[in-house]
Structure formats: C-alpha cells, structure tokens
Protein backbone atom coordinates (compact mmCIF):
# COMPACT_ATOMS: atom_id res chain seq x y z
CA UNK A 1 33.95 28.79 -72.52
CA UNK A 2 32.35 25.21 -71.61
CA UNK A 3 29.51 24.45 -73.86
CA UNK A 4 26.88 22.18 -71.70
CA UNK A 5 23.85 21.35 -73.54
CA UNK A 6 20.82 20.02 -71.00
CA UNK A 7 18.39 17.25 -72.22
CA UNK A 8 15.64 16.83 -69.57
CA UNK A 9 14.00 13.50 -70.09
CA UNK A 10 12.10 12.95 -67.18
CA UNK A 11 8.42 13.18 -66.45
CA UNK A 12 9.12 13.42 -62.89
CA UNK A 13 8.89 17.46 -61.60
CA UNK A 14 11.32 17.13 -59.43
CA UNK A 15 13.88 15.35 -61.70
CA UNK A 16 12.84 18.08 -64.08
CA UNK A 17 13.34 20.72 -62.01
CA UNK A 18 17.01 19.61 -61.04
CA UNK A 19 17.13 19.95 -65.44
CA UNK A 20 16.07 23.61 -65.15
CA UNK A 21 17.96 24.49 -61.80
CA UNK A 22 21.19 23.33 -62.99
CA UNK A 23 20.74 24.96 -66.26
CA UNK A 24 20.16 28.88 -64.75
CA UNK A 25 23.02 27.60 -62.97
CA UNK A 26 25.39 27.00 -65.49
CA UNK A 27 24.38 30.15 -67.43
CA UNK A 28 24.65 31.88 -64.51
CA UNK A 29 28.18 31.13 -63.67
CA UNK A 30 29.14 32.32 -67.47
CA UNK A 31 29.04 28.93 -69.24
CA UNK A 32 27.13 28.25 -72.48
CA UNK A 33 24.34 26.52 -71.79
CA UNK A 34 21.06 25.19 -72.77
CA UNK A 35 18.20 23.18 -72.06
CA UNK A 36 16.58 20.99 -74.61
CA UNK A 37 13.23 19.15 -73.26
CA UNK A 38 12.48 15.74 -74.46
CA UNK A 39 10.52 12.66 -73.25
CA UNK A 40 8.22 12.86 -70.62
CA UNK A 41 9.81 16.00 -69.45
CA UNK A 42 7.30 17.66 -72.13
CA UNK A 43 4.33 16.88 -70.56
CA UNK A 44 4.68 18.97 -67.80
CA UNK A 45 4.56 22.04 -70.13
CA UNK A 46 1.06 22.51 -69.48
CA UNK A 47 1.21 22.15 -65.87
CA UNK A 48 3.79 24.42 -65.75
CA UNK A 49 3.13 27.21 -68.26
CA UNK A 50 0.12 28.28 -65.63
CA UNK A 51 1.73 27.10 -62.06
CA UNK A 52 1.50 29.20 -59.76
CA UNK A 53 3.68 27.46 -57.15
CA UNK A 54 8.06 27.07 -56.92
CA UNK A 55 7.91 24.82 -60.01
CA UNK A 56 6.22 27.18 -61.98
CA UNK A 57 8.28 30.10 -60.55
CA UNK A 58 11.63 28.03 -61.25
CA UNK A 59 10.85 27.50 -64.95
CA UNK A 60 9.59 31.30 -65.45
CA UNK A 61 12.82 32.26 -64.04
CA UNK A 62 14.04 29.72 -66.81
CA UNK A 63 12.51 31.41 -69.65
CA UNK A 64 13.25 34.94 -68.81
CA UNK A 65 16.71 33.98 -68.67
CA UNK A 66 16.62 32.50 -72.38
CA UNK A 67 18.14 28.86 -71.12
CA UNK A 68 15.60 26.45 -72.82
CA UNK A 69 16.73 25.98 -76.19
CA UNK A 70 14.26 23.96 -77.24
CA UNK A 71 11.62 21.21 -77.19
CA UNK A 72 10.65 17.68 -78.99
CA UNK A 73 8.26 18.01 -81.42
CA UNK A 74 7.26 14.07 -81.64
CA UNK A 75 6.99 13.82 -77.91
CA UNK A 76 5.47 16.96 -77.42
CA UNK A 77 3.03 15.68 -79.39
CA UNK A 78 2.36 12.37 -78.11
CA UNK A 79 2.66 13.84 -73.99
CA UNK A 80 0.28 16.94 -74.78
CA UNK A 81 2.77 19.39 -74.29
CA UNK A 82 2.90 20.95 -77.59
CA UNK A 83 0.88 23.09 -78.23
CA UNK A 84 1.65 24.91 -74.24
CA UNK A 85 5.30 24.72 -75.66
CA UNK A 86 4.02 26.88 -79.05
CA UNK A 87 1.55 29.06 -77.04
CA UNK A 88 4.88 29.81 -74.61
CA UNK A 89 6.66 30.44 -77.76
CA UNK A 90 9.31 27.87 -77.37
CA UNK A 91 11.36 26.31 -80.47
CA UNK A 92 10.03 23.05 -81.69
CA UNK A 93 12.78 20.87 -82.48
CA UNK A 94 12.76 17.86 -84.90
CA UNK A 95 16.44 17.28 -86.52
CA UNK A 96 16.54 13.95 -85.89
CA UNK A 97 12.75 11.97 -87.36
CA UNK A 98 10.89 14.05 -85.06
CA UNK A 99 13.51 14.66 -82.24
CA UNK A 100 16.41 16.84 -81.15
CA UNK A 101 19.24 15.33 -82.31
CA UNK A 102 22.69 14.60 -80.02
CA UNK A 103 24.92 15.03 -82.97
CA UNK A 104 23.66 18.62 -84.07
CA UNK A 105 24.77 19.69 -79.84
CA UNK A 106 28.04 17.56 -80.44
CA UNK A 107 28.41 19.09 -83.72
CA UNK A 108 28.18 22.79 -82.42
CA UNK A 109 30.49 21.78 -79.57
CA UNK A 110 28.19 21.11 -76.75
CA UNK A 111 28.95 18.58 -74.28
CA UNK A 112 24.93 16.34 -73.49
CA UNK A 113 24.31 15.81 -69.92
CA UNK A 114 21.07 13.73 -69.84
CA UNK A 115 18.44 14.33 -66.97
C-alpha cells in the first residue's frame, strides 16, 4: 500500500483545503495517508474549528475520518492556532526543534507531498 504523507503549508483556505480534500481522498481510495499541518496552514485552526460554512464542513469531514496526523507545535504557536489545535484534540508535533520532521515520514516509509 502507497504511504503519502500530506504537509499543508499554506495560509491560504483554499490552498489548504486542496491539503485536506486530497487527503480524504487518498484515504478514501485505500492508501495510507496523512495530513500533517505546518506553516501558515495552522492559523486557520481557529477559523475553522467553529466554521460553519464548506471549509469548516470539509475539515470536520477530515477529522472524523482520522486523516490529520498532526500539527506544528512552533508555528502553532507563533500563528495562534494552538491552542484550537489542543482544544480539537489534535497531536502536537515537534520532532524536529519545534517542527514535524520530513525524515521521521521518510523514515516510516511515507512519501511528503508539500501543499
């Protein structure tokens, strides 16, 4: 089974929704997959974790189908987002000085598409 492993940089909602769309996607059609939110992407956390509207239907459907693997804690942290990614009960990742790391995905077989 393909392992794809989703890092969703952008700040922009529609770039980030592409992220999230492509990733039900993928687990959808049986592959391994997982979304990993980084950079500017985590600021929209606390838009989204009380939209009401497509983009905050699209990452709901997201969560209930257990694709976001995880986010940045240092950016988190600098965009706002974190604590909306703890009170949604999302991982907080920080492998790499504060970050998700590309090597631990690589390492666990992952292929990194970057968003």
């Amino acid at each position: 089974m393909k392992r794809i492993a989703i890092f969703a940089f952008s700040g922009d909602m529609t770039a980030f929704a592409h992220a999230l769309l492509n990733a039900v996607e993928l687990l959808d059609r049986g592959f391994d997959a997982r979304l990993i939110i980084e950079g500017g992407a985590t600021g929209l956390l606390t838009k989204l974790e009380r939209d009401d509207s497509n983009w905050g239907g699209l990452f709901r459907r997201a969560l209930e189908a257990g694709v976001i693997f995880g986010v940045c804690r240092a950016c988190s942290a600098k965009t706002g987002g974190l604590g909306a990614a703890e009170r949604i009960g999302l991982p907080i990742l920080d492998e790499m000085s504060g970050h998700p790391s590309f090597a631990t995905q690589l390492e666990e077989g992952y292929d990194i598409i970057s968003i």
